[in-house]
N, C-alpha and C. Protein backbone atom coordinates (compact mmCIF):
# COMPACT_ATOMS: atom_id res chain seq x y z
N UNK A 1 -1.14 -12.46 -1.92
CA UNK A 1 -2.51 -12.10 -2.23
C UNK A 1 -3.44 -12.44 -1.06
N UNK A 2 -3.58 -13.97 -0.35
CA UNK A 2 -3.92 -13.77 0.59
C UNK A 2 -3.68 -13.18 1.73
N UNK A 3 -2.62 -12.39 2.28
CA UNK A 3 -2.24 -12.05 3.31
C UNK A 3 -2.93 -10.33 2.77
N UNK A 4 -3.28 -9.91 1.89
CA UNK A 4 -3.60 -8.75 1.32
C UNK A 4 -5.20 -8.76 1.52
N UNK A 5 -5.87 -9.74 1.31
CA UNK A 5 -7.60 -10.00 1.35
C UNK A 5 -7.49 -10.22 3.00
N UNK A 6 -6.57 -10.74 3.61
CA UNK A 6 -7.25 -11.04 5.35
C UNK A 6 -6.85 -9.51 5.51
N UNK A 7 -5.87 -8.61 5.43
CA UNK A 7 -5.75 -7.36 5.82
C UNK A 7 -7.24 -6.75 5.25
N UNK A 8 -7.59 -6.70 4.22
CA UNK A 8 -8.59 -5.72 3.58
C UNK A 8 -9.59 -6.42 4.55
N UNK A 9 -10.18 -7.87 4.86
CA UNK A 9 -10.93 -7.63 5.74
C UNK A 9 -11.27 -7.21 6.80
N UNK A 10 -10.45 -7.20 7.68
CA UNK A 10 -9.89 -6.79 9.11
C UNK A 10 -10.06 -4.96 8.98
N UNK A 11 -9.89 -4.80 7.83
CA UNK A 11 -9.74 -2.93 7.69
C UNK A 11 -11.43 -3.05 7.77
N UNK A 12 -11.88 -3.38 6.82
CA UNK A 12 -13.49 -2.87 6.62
C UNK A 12 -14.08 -3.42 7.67
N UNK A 13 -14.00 -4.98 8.49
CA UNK A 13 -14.76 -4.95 9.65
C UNK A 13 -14.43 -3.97 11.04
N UNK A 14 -13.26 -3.57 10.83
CA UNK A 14 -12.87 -2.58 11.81
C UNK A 14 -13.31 -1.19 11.92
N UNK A 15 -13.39 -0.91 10.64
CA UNK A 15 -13.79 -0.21 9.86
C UNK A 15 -15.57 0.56 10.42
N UNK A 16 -16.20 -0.69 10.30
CA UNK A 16 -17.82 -1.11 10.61
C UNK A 16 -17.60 -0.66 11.90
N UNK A 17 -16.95 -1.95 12.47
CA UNK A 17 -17.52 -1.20 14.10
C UNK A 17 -17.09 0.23 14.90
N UNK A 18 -16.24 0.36 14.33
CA UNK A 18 -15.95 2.03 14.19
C UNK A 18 -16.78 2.85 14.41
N UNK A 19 -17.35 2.47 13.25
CA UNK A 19 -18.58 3.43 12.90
C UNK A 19 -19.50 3.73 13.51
N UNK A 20 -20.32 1.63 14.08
CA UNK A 20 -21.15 1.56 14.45
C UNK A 20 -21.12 2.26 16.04
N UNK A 21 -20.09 1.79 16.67
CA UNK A 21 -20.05 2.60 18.11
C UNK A 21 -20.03 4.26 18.15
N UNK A 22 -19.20 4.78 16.70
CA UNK A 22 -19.25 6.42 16.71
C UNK A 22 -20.83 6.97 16.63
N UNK A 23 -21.38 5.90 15.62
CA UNK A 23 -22.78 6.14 16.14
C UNK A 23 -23.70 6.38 17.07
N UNK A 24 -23.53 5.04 17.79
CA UNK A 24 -23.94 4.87 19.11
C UNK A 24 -23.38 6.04 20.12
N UNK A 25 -21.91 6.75 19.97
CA UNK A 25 -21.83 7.47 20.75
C UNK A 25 -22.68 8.46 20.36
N UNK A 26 -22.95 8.96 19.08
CA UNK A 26 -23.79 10.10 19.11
C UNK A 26 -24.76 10.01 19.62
N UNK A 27 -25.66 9.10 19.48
CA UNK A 27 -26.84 8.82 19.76
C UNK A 27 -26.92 9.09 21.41
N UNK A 28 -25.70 8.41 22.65
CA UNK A 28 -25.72 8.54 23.62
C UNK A 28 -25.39 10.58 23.81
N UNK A 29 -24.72 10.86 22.75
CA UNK A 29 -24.48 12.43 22.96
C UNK A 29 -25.80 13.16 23.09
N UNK A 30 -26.60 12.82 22.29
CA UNK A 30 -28.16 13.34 21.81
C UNK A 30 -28.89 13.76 22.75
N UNK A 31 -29.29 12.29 23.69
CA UNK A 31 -29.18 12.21 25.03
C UNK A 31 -29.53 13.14 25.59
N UNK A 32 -28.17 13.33 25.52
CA UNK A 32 -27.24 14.55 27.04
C UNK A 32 -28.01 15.73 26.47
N UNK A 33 -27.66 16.09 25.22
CA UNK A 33 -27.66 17.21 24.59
C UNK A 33 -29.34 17.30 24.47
N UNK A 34 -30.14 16.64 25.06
CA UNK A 34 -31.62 16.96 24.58
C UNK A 34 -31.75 17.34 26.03
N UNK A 35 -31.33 17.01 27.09
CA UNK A 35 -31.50 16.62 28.62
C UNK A 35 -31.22 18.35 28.61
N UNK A 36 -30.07 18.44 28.22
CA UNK A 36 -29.68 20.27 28.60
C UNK A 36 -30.30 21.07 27.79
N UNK A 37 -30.90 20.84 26.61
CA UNK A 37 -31.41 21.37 25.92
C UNK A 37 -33.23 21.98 26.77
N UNK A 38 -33.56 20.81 27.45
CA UNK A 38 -34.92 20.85 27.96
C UNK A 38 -34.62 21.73 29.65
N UNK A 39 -33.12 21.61 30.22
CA UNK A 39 -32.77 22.43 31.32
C UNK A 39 -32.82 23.80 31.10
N UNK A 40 -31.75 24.03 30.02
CA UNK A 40 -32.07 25.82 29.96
C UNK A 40 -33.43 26.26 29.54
N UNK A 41 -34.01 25.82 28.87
CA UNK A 41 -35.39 25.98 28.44
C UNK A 41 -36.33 26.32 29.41
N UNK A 42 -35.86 25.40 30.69
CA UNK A 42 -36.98 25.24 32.25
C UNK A 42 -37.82 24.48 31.53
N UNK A 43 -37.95 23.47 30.58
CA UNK A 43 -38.89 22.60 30.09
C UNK A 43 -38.88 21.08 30.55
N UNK A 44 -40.04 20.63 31.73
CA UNK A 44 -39.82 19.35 32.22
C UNK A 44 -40.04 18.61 30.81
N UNK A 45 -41.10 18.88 29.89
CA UNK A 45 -41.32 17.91 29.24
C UNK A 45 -40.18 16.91 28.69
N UNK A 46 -39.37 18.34 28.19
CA UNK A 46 -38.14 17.72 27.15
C UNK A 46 -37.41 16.76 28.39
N UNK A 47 -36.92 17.55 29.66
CA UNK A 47 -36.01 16.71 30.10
C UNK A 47 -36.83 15.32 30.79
N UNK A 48 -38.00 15.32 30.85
CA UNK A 48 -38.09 14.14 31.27
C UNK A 48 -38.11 12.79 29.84
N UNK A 49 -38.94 13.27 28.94
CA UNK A 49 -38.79 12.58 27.39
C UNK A 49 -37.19 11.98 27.26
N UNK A 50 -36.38 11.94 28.09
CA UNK A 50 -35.12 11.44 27.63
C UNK A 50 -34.69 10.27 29.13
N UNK A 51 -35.83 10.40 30.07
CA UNK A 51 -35.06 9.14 31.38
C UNK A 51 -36.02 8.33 31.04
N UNK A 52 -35.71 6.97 31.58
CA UNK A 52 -36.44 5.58 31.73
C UNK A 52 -37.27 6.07 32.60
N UNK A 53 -38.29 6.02 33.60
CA UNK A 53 -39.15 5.28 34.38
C UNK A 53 -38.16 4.72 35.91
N UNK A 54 -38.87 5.98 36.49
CA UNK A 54 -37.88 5.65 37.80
C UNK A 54 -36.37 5.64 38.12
N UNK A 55 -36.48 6.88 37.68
CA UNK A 55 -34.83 6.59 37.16
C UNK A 55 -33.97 7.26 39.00
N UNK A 56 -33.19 6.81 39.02
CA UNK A 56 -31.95 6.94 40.48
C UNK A 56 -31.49 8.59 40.01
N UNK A 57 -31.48 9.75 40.70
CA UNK A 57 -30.57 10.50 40.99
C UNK A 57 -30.00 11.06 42.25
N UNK A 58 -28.93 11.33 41.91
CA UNK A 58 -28.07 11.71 43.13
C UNK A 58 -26.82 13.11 43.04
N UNK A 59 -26.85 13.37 44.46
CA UNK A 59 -25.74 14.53 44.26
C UNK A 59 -24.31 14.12 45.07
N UNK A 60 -23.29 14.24 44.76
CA UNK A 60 -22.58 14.63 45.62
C UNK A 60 -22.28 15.58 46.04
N UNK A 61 -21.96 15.95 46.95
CA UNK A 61 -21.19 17.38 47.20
C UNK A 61 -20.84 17.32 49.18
N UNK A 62 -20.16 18.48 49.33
CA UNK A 62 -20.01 18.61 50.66
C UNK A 62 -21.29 19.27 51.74
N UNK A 63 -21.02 18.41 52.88
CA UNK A 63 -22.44 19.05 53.65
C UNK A 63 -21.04 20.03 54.84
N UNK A 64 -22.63 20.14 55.33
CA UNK A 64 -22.54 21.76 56.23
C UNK A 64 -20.83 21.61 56.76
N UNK A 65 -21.32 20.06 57.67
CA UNK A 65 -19.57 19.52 58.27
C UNK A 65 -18.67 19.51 57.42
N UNK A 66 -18.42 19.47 55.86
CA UNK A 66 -17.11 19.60 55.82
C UNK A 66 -17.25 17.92 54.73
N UNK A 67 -17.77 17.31 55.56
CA UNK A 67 -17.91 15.62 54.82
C UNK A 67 -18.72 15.51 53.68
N UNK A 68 -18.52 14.79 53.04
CA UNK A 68 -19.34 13.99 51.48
C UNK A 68 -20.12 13.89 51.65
N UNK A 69 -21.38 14.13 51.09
CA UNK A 69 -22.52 13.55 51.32
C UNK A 69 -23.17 13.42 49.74
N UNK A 70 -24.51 12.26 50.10
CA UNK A 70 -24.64 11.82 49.16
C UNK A 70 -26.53 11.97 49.09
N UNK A 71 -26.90 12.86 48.08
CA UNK A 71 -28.27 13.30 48.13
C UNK A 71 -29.03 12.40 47.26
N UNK A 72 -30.19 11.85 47.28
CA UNK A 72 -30.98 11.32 46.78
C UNK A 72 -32.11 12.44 46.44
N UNK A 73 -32.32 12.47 45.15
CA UNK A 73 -33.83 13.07 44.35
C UNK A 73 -34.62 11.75 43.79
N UNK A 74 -36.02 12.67 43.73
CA UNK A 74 -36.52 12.22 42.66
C UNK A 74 -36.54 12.95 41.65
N UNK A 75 -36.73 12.45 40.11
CA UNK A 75 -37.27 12.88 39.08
C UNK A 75 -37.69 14.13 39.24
N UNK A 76 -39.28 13.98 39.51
CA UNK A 76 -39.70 14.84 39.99
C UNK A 76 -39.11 16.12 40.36
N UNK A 77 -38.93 16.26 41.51
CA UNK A 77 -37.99 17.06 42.74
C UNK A 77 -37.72 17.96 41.78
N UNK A 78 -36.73 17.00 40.76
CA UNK A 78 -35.51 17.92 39.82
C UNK A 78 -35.92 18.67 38.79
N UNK A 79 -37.32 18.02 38.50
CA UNK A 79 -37.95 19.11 37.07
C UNK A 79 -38.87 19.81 37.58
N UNK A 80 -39.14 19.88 39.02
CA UNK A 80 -39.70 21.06 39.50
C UNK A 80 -39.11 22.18 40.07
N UNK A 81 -37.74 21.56 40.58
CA UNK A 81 -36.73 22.51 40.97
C UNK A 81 -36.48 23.50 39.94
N UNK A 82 -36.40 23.09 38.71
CA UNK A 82 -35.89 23.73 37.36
C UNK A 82 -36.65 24.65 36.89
N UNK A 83 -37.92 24.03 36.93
CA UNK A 83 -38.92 24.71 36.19
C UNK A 83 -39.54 26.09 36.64
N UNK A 84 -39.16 25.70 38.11
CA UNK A 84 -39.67 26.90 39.13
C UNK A 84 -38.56 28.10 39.17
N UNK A 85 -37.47 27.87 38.63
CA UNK A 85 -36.56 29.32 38.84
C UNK A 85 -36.94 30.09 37.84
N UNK A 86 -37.04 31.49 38.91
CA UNK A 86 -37.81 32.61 38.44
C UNK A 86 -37.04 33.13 36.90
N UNK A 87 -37.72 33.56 35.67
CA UNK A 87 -37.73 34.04 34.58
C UNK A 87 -36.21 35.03 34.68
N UNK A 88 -36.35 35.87 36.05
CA UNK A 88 -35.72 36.69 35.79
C UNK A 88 -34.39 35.86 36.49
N UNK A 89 -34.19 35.11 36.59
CA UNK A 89 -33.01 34.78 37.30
C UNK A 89 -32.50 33.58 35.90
N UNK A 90 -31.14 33.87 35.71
CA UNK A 90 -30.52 33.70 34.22
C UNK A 90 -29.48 32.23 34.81
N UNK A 91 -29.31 31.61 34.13
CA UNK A 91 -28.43 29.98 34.43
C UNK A 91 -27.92 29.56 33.38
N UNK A 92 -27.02 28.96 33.36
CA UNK A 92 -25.91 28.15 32.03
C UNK A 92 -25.35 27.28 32.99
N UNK A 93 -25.21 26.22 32.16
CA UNK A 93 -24.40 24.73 32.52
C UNK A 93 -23.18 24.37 31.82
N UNK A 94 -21.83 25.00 31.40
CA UNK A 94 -21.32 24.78 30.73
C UNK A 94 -20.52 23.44 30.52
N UNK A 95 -21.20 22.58 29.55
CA UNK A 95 -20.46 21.40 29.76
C UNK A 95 -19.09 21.40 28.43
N UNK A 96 -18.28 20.30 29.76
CA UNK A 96 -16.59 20.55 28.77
C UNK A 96 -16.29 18.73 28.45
N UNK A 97 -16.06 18.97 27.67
CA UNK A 97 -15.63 16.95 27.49
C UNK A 97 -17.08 16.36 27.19
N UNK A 98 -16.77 14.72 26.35
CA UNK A 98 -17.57 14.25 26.37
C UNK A 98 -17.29 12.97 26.52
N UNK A 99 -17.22 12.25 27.15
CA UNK A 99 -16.41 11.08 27.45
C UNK A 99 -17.63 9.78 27.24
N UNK A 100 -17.39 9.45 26.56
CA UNK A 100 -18.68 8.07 26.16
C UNK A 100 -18.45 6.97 26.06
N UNK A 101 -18.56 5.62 26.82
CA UNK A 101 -17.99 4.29 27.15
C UNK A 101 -19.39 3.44 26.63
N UNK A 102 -19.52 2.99 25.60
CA UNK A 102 -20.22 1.90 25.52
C UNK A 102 -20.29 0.23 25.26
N UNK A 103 -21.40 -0.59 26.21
CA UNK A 103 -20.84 -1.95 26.13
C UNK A 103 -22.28 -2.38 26.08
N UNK A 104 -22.54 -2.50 24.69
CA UNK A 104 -23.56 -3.52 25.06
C UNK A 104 -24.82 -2.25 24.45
N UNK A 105 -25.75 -2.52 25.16
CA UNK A 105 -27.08 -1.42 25.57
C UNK A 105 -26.89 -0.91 26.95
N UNK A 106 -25.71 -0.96 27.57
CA UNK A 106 -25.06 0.07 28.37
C UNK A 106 -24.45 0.85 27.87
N UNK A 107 -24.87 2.20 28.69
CA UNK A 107 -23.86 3.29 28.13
C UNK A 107 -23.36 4.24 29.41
N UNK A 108 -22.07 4.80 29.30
CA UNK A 108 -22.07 5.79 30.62
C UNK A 108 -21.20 7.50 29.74
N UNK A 109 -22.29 8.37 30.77
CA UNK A 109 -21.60 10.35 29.80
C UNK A 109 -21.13 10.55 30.81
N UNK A 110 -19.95 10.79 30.75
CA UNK A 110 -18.91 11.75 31.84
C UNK A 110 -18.75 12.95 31.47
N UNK A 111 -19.65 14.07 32.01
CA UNK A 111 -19.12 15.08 31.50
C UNK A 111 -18.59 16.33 32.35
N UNK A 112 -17.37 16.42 32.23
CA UNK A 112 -17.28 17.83 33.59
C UNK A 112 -18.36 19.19 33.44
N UNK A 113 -18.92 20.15 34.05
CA UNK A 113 -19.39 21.06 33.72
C UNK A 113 -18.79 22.35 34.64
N UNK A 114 -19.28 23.78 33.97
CA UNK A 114 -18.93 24.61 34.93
C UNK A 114 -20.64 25.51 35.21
N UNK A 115 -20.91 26.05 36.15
CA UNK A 115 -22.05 26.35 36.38
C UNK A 115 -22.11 27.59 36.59
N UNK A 116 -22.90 28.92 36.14
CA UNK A 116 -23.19 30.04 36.02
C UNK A 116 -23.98 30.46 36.35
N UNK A 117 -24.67 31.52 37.31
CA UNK A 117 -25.63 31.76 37.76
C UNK A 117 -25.97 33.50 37.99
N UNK A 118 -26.67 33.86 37.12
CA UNK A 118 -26.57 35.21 36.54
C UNK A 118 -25.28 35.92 36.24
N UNK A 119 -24.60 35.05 35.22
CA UNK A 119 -23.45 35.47 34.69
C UNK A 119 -22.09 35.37 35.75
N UNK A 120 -22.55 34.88 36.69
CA UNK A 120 -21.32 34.60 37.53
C UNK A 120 -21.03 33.12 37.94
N UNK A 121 -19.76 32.61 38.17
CA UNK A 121 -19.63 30.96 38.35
C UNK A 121 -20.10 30.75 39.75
N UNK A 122 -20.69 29.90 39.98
CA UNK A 122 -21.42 29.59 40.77
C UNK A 122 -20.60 27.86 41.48
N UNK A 123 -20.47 27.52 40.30
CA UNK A 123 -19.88 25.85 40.88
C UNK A 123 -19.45 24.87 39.95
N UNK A 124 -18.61 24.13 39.97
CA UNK A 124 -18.61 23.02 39.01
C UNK A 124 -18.73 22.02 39.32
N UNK A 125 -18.19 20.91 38.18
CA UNK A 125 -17.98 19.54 39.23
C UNK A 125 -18.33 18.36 37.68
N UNK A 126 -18.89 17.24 38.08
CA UNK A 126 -18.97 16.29 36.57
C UNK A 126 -20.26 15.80 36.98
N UNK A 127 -21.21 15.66 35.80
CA UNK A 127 -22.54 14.60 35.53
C UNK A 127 -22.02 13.58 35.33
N UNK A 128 -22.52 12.68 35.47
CA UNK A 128 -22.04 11.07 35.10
C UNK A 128 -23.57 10.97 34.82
N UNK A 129 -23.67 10.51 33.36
CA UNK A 129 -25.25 9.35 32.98
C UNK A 129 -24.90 8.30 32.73
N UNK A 130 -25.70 7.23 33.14
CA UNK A 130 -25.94 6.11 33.37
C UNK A 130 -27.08 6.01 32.04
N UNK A 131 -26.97 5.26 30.85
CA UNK A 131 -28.13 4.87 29.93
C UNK A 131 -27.98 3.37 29.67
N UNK A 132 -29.27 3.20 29.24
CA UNK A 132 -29.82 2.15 29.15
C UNK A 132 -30.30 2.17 27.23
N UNK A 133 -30.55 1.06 26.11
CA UNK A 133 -30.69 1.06 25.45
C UNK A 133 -31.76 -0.33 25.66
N UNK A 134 -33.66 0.60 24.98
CA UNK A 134 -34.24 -0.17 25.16
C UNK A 134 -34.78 -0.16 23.75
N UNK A 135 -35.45 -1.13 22.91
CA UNK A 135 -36.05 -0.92 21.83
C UNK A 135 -35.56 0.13 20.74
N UNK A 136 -34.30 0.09 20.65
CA UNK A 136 -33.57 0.94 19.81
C UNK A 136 -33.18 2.53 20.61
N UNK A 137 -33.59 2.38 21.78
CA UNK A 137 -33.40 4.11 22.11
C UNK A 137 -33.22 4.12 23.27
N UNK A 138 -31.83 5.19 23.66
CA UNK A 138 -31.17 5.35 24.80
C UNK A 138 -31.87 6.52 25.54
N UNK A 139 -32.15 5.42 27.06
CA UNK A 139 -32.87 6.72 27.81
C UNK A 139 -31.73 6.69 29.13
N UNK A 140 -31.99 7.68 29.89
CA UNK A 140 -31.49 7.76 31.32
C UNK A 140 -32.14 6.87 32.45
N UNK A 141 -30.96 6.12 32.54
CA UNK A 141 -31.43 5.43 34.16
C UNK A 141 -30.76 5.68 35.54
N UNK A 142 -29.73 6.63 35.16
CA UNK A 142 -29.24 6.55 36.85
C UNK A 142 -28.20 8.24 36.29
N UNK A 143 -28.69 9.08 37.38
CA UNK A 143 -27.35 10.39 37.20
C UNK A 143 -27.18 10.63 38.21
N UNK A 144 -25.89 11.20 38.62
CA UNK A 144 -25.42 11.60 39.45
C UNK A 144 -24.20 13.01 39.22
N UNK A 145 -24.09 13.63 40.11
CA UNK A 145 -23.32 14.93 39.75
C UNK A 145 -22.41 15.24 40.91
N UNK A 146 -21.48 15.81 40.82
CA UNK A 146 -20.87 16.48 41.90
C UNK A 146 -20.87 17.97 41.88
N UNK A 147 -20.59 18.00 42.94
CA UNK A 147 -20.70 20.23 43.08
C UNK A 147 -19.34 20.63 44.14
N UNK A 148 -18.77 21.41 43.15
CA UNK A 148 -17.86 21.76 44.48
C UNK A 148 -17.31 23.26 43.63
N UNK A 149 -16.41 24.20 44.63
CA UNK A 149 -16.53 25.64 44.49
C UNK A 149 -15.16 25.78 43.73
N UNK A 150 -14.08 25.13 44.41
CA UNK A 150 -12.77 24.90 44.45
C UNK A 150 -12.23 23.76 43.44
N UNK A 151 -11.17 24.03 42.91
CA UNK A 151 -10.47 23.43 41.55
C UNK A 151 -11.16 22.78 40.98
N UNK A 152 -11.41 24.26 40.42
CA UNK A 152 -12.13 24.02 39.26
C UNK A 152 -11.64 24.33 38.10
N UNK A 153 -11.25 23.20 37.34
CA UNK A 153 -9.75 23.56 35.93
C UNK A 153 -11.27 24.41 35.09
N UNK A 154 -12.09 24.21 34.76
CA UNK A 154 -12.63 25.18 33.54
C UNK A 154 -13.38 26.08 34.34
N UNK A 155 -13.49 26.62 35.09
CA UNK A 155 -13.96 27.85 35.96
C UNK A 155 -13.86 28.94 34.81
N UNK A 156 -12.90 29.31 34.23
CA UNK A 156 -12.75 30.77 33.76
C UNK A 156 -12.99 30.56 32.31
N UNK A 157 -13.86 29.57 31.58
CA UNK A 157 -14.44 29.28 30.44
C UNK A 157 -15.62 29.43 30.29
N UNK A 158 -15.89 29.97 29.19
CA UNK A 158 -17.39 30.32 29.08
C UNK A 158 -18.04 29.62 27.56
C-alpha cells in the first residue's frame, strides 16, 4: 500500500510539472507566433509589443568573401525594414519545428524557417529567441537568425 501512494505521488507531481512547463511552452510559442503574426501583417506595433526594451539582434549569414559574418540591428532598423516593403511585393516565413527549452524565466525558440519572396524561395536558415520572463510575461531579449541559399532540408515545403 505504501509503495502504491509514493508511486501515485510521483505520477501526479510529475504529472503537474508536465503541465506546468507544456504551458510555459505555449506561452513561449505565443511569443513567436504573435512576433510573425505582426511580420506578415508589416505591423511594427504587434512585433514590437512582444521584445523587452533594447533588445540584441543579429544575423548570420555569409558576406560578399565567402566568410561568416555577423550583423548587428537595431529594433528599430528591423520594424522599419518590414514595414517599408512595398504592398505589392508578397513574403511568407515558413516556420518548421518548434523546439522550446525552458529553465527558470529563461526561455530559448529554435525554429528552422524557409523564406518566400513573391512565391518563390528566397532563403532559409533558423531564428533562435532568446526570452526573458518578467512579471508573468515572456518578452524577447536577444534574436538571432541565419540565412543561407543552400541545404536547405524544407526548401520545397510550403
Amino acid at each position: 500500500m505504501k509503495r502504491l501512494v509514493t508511486t501515485a505521488v510521483f505520477v501526479i507531481f510529475g504529472t503537474l510539472a508536465f503541465a506546468q512547463t507544456s504551458s510555459e511552452e505555449e506561452k513561449v510559442k505565443e511569443v513567436v507566433h504573435t512576433f510573425f503574426e505582426g511580420f506578415h501583417a508589416r505591423d511594427s506595433v504587434i512585433m514590437k509589443s512582444v521584445f523587452l526594451e533594447d533588445p540584441i539582434i543579429h544575423t548570420a549569414g555569409k558576406g560578399t568573401n565567402g566568410d561568416t559574418e555577423l550583423r548587428n540591428e537595431t529594433l528599430e532598423k528591423v520594424l522599419k525594414g518590414i514595414v517599408s516593403i512595398p504592398l505589392k511585393t508578397t513574403f511568407k516565413e515558413v516556420l518548421h519545428d518548434n523546439v522550446i527549452k525552458i529553465d527558470g524565466d529563461m526561455a530559448n525558440a529554435w525554429i528552422p524557417y524557409s523564406f518566400y519572396l513573391n512565391d518563390t524561395f528566397s532563403h532559409c536558415g533558423v531564428n533562435n529567441f532568446q526570452l526573458l520572463k518578467q512579471k508573468g510575461e515572456w518578452k524577447i531579449i536577444y534574436l538571432i537568425d541565419t540565412r543561407r541559399r543552400e541545404d536547405c532540408e524544407y526548401k520545397k515545403l510550403k
